[in-house]
PDB file of N, CA and C in Angstrom:
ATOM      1  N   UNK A   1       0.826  -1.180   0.000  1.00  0.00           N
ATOM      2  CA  UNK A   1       0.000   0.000   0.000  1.00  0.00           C
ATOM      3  C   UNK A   1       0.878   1.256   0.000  1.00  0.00           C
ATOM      4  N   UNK A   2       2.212   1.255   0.727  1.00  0.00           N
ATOM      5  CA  UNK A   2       3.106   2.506   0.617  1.00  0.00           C
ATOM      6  C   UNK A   2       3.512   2.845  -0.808  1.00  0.00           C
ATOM      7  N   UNK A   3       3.842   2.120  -1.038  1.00  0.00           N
ATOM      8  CA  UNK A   3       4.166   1.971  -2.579  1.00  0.00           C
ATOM      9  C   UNK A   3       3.302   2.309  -3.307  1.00  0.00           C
ATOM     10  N   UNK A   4       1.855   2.583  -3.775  1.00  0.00           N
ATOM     11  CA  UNK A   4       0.679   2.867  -4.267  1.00  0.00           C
ATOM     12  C   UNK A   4       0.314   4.080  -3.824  1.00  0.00           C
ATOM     13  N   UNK A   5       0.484   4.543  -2.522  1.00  0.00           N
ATOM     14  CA  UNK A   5       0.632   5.888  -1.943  1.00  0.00           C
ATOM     15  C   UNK A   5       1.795   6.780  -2.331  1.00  0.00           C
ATOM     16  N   UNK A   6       2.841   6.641  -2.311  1.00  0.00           N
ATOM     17  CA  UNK A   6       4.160   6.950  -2.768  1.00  0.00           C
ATOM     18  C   UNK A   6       4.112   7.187  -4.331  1.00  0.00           C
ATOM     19  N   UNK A   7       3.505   6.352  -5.849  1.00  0.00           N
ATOM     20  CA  UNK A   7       3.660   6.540  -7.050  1.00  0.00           C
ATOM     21  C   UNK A   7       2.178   7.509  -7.016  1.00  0.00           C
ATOM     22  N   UNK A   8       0.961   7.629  -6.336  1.00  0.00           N
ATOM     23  CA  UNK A   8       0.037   8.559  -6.481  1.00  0.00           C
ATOM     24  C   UNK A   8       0.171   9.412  -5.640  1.00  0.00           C
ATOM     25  N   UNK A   9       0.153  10.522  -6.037  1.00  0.00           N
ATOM     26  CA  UNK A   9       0.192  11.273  -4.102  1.00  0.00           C
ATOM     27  C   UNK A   9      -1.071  12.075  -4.510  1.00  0.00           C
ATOM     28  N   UNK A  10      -1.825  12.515  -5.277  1.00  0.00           N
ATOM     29  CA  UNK A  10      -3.845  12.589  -4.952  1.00  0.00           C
ATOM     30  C   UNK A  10      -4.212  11.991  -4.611  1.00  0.00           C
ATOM     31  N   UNK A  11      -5.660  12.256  -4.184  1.00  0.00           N
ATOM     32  CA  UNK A  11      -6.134  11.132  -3.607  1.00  0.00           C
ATOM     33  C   UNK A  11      -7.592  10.691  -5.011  1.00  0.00           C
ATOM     34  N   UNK A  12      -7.161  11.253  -6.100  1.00  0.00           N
ATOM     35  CA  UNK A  12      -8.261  10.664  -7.182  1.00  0.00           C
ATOM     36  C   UNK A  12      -7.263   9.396  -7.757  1.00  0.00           C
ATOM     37  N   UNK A  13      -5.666  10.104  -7.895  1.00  0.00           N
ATOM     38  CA  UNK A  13      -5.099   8.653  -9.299  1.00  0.00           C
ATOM     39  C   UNK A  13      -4.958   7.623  -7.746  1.00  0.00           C
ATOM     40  N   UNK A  14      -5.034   8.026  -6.377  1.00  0.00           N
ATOM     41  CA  UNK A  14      -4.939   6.785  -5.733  1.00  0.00           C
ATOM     42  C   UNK A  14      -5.821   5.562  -5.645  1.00  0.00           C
ATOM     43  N   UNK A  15      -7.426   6.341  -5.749  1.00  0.00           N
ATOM     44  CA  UNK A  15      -8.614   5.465  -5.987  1.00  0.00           C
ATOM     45  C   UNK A  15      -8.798   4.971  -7.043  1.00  0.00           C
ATOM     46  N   UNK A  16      -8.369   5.812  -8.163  1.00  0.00           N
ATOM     47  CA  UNK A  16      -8.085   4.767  -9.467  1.00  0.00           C
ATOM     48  C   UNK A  16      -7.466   4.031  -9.772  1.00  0.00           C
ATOM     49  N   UNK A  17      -6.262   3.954  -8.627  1.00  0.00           N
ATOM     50  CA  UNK A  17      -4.919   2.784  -8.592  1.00  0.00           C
ATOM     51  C   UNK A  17      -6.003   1.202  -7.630  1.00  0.00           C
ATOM     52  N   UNK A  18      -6.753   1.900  -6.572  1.00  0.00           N
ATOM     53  CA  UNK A  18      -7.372   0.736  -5.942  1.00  0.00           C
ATOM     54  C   UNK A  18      -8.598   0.249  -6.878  1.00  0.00           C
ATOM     55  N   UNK A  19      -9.727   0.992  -7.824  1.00  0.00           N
ATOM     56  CA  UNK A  19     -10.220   0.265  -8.331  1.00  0.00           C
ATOM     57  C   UNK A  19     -10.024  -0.874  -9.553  1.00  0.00           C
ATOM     58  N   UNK A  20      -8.730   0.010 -10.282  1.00  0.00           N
ATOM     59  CA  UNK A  20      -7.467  -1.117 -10.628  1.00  0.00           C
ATOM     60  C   UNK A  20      -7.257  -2.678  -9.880  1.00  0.00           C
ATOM     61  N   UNK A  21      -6.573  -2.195  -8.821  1.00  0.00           N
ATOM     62  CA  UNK A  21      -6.333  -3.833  -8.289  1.00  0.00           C
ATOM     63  C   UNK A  21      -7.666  -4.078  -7.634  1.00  0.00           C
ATOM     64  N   UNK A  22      -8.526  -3.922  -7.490  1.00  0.00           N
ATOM     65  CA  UNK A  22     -10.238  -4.617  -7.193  1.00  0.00           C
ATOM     66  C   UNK A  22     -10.449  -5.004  -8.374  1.00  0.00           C
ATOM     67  N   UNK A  23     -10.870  -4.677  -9.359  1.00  0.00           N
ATOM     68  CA  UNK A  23     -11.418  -5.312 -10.510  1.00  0.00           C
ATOM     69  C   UNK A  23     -11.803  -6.725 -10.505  1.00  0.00           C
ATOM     70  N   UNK A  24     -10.334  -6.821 -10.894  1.00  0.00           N
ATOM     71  CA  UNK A  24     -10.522  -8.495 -11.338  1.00  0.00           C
ATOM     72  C   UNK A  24     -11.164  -9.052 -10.070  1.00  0.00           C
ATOM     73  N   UNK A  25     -11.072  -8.705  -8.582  1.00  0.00           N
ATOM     74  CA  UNK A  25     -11.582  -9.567  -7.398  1.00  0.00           C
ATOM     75  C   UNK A  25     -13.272  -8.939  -7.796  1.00  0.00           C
ATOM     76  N   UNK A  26     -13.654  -7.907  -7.978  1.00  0.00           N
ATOM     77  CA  UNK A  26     -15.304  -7.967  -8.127  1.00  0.00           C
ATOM     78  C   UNK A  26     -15.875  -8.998  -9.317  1.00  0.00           C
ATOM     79  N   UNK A  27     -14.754  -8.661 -10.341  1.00  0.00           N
ATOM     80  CA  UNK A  27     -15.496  -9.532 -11.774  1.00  0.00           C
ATOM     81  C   UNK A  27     -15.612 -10.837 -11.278  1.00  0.00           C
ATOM     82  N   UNK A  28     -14.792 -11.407 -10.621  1.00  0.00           N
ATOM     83  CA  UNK A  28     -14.917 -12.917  -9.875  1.00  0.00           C
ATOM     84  C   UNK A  28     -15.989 -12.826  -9.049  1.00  0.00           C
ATOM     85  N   UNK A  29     -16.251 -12.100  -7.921  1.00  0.00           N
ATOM     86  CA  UNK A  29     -17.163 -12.364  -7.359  1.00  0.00           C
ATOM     87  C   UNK A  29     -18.576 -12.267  -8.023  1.00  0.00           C
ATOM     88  N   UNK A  30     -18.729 -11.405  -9.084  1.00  0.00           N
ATOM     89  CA  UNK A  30     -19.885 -11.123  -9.925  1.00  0.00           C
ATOM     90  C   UNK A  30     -20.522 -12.878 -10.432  1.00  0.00           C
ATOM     91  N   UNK A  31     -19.404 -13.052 -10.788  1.00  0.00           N
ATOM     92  CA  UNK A  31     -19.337 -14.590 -12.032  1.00  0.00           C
ATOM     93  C   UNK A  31     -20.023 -15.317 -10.981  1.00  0.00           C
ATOM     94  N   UNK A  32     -19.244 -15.899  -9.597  1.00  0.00           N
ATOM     95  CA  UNK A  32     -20.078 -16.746  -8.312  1.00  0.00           C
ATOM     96  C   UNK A  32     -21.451 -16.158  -7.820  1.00  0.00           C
ATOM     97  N   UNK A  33     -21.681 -14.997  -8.104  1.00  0.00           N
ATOM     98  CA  UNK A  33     -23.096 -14.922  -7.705  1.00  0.00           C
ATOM     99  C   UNK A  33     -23.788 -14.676  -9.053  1.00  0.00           C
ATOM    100  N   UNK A  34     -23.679 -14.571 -10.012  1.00  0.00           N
ATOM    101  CA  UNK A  34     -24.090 -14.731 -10.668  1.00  0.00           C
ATOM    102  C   UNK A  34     -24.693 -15.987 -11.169  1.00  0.00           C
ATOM    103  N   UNK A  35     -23.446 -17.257 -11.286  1.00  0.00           N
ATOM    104  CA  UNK A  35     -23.915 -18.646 -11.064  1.00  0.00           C
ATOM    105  C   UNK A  35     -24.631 -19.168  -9.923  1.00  0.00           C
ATOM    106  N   UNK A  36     -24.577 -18.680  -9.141  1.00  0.00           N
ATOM    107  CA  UNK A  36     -25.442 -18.803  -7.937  1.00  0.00           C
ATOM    108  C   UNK A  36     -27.136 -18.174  -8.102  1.00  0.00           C
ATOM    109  N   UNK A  37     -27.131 -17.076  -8.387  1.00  0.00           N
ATOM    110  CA  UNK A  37     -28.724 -16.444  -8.818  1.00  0.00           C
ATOM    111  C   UNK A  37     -28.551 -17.694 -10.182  1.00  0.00           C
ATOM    112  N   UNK A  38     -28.248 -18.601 -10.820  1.00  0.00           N
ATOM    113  CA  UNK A  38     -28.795 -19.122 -12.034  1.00  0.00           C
ATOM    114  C   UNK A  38     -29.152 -20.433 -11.524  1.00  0.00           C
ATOM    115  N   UNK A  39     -28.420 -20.856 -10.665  1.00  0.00           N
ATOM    116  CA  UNK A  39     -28.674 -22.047  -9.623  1.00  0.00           C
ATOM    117  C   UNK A  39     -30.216 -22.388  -9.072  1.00  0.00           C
ATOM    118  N   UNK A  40     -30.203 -20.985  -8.075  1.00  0.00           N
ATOM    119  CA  UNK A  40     -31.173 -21.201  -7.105  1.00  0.00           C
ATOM    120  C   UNK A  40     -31.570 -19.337  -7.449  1.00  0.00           C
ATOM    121  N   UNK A  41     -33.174 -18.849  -8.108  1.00  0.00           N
ATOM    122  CA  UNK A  41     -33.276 -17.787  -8.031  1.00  0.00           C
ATOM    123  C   UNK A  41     -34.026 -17.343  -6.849  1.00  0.00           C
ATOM    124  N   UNK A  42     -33.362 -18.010  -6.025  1.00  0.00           N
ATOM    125  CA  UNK A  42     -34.237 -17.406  -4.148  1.00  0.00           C
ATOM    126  C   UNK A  42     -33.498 -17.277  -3.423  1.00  0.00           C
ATOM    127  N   UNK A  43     -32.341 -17.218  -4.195  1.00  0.00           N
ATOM    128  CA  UNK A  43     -30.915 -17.904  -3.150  1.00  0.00           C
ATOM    129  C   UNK A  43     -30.905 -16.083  -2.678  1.00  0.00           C
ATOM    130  N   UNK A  44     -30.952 -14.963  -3.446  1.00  0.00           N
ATOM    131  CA  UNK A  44     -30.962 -13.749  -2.553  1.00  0.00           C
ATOM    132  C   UNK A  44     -32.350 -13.178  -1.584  1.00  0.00           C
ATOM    133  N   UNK A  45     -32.951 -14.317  -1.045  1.00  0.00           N
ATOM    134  CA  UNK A  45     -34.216 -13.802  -0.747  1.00  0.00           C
ATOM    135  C   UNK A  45     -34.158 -14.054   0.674  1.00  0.00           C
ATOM    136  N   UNK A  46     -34.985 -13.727   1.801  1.00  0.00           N
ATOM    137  CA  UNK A  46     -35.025 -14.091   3.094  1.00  0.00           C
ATOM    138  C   UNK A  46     -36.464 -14.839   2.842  1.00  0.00           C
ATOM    139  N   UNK A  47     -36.659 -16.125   3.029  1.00  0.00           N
ATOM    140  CA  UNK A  47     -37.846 -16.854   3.315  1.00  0.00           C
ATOM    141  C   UNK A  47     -38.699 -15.900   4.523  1.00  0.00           C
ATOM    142  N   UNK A  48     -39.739 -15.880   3.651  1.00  0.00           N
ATOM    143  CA  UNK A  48     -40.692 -15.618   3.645  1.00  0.00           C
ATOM    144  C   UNK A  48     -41.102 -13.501   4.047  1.00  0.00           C
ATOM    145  N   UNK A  49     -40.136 -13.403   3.557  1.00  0.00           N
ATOM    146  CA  UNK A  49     -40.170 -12.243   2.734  1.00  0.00           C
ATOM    147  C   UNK A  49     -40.138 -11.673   1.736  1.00  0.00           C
ATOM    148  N   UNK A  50     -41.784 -10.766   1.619  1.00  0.00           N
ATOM    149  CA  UNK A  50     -41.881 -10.489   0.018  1.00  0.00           C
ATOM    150  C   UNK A  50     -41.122  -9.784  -0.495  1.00  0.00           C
ATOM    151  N   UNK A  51     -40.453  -9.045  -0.092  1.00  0.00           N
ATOM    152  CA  UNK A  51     -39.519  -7.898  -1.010  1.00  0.00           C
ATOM    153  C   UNK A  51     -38.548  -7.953  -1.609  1.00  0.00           C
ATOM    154  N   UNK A  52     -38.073 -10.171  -1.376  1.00  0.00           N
ATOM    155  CA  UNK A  52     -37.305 -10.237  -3.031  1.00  0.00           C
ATOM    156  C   UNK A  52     -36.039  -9.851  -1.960  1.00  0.00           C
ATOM    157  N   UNK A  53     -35.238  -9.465  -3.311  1.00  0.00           N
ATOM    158  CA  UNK A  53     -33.412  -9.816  -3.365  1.00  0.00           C
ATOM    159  C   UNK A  53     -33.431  -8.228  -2.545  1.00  0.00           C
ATOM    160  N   UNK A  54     -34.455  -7.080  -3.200  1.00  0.00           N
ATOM    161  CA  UNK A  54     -33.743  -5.723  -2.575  1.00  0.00           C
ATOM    162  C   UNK A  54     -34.074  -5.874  -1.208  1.00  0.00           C
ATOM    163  N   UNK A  55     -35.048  -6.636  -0.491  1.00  0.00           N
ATOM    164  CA  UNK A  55     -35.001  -6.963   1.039  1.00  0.00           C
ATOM    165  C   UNK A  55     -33.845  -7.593   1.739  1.00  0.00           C
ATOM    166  N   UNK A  56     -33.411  -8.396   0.861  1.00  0.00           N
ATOM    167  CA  UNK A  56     -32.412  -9.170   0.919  1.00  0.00           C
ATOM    168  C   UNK A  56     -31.128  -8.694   1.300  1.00  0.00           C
ATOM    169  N   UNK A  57     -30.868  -7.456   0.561  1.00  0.00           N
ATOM    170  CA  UNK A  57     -29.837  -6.676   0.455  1.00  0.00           C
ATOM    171  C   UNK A  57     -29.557  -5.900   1.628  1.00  0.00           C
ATOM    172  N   UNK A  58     -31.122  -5.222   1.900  1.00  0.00           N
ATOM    173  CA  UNK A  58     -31.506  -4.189   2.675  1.00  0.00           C
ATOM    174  C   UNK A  58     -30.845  -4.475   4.060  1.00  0.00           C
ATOM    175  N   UNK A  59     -31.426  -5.862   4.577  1.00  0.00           N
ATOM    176  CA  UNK A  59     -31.335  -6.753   5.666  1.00  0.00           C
ATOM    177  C   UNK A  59     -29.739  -6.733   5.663  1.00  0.00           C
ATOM    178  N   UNK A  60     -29.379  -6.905   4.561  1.00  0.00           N
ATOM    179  CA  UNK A  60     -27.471  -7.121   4.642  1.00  0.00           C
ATOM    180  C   UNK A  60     -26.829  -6.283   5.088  1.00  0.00           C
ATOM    181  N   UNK A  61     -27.121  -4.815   4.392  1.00  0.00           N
ATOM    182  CA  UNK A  61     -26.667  -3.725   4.600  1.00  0.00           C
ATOM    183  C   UNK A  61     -26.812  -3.648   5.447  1.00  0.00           C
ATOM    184  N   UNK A  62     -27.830  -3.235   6.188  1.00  0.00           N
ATOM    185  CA  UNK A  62     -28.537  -3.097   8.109  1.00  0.00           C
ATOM    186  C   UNK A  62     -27.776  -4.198   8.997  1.00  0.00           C
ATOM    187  N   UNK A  63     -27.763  -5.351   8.475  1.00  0.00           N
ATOM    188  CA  UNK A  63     -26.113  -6.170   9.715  1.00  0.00           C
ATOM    189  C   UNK A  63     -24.872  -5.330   9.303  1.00  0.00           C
ATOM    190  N   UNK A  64     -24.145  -5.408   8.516  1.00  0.00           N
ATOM    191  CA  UNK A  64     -23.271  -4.766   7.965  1.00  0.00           C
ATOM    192  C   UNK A  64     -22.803  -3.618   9.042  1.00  0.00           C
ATOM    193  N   UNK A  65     -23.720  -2.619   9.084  1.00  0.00           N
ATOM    194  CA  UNK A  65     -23.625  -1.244   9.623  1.00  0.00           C
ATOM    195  C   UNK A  65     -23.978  -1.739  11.450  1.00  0.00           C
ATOM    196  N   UNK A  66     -24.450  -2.901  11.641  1.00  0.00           N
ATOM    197  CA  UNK A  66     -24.564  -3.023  13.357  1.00  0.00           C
ATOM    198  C   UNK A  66     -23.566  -3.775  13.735  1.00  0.00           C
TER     199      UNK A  66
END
């Protein structure tokens, strides 16, 4: 990370240096949930809640932040 701090010293080409090395780790994770929603399309849902995947999310986010 010093090294990445050290060749950017803004803080815009630094976030463009980190969404650089993220990439390829989101495109992977995209691909596994992606095969996963093709698997099972309930797999983002909380049983027996109607509001679907964005409940799903909602609920995630809200642990996430507690």
């Amino acid at each position: 990370m010093n090294q990445v701090v050290s060749v950017n010293p803004t803080p815009r080409q630094f976030a463009e240096s980190l969404v650089a090395c993220l990439a390829p780790l989101m495109d992977e994770l995209y691909e596994v949930f992606m095969a996963q929603l093709a698997a099972d399309l309930y797999v983002f849902q909380i049983p027996g809640d109607e509001s679907g995947a964005a409940g799903f999310m909602e609920t995630w986010i809200r642990t996430l932040r507690e």
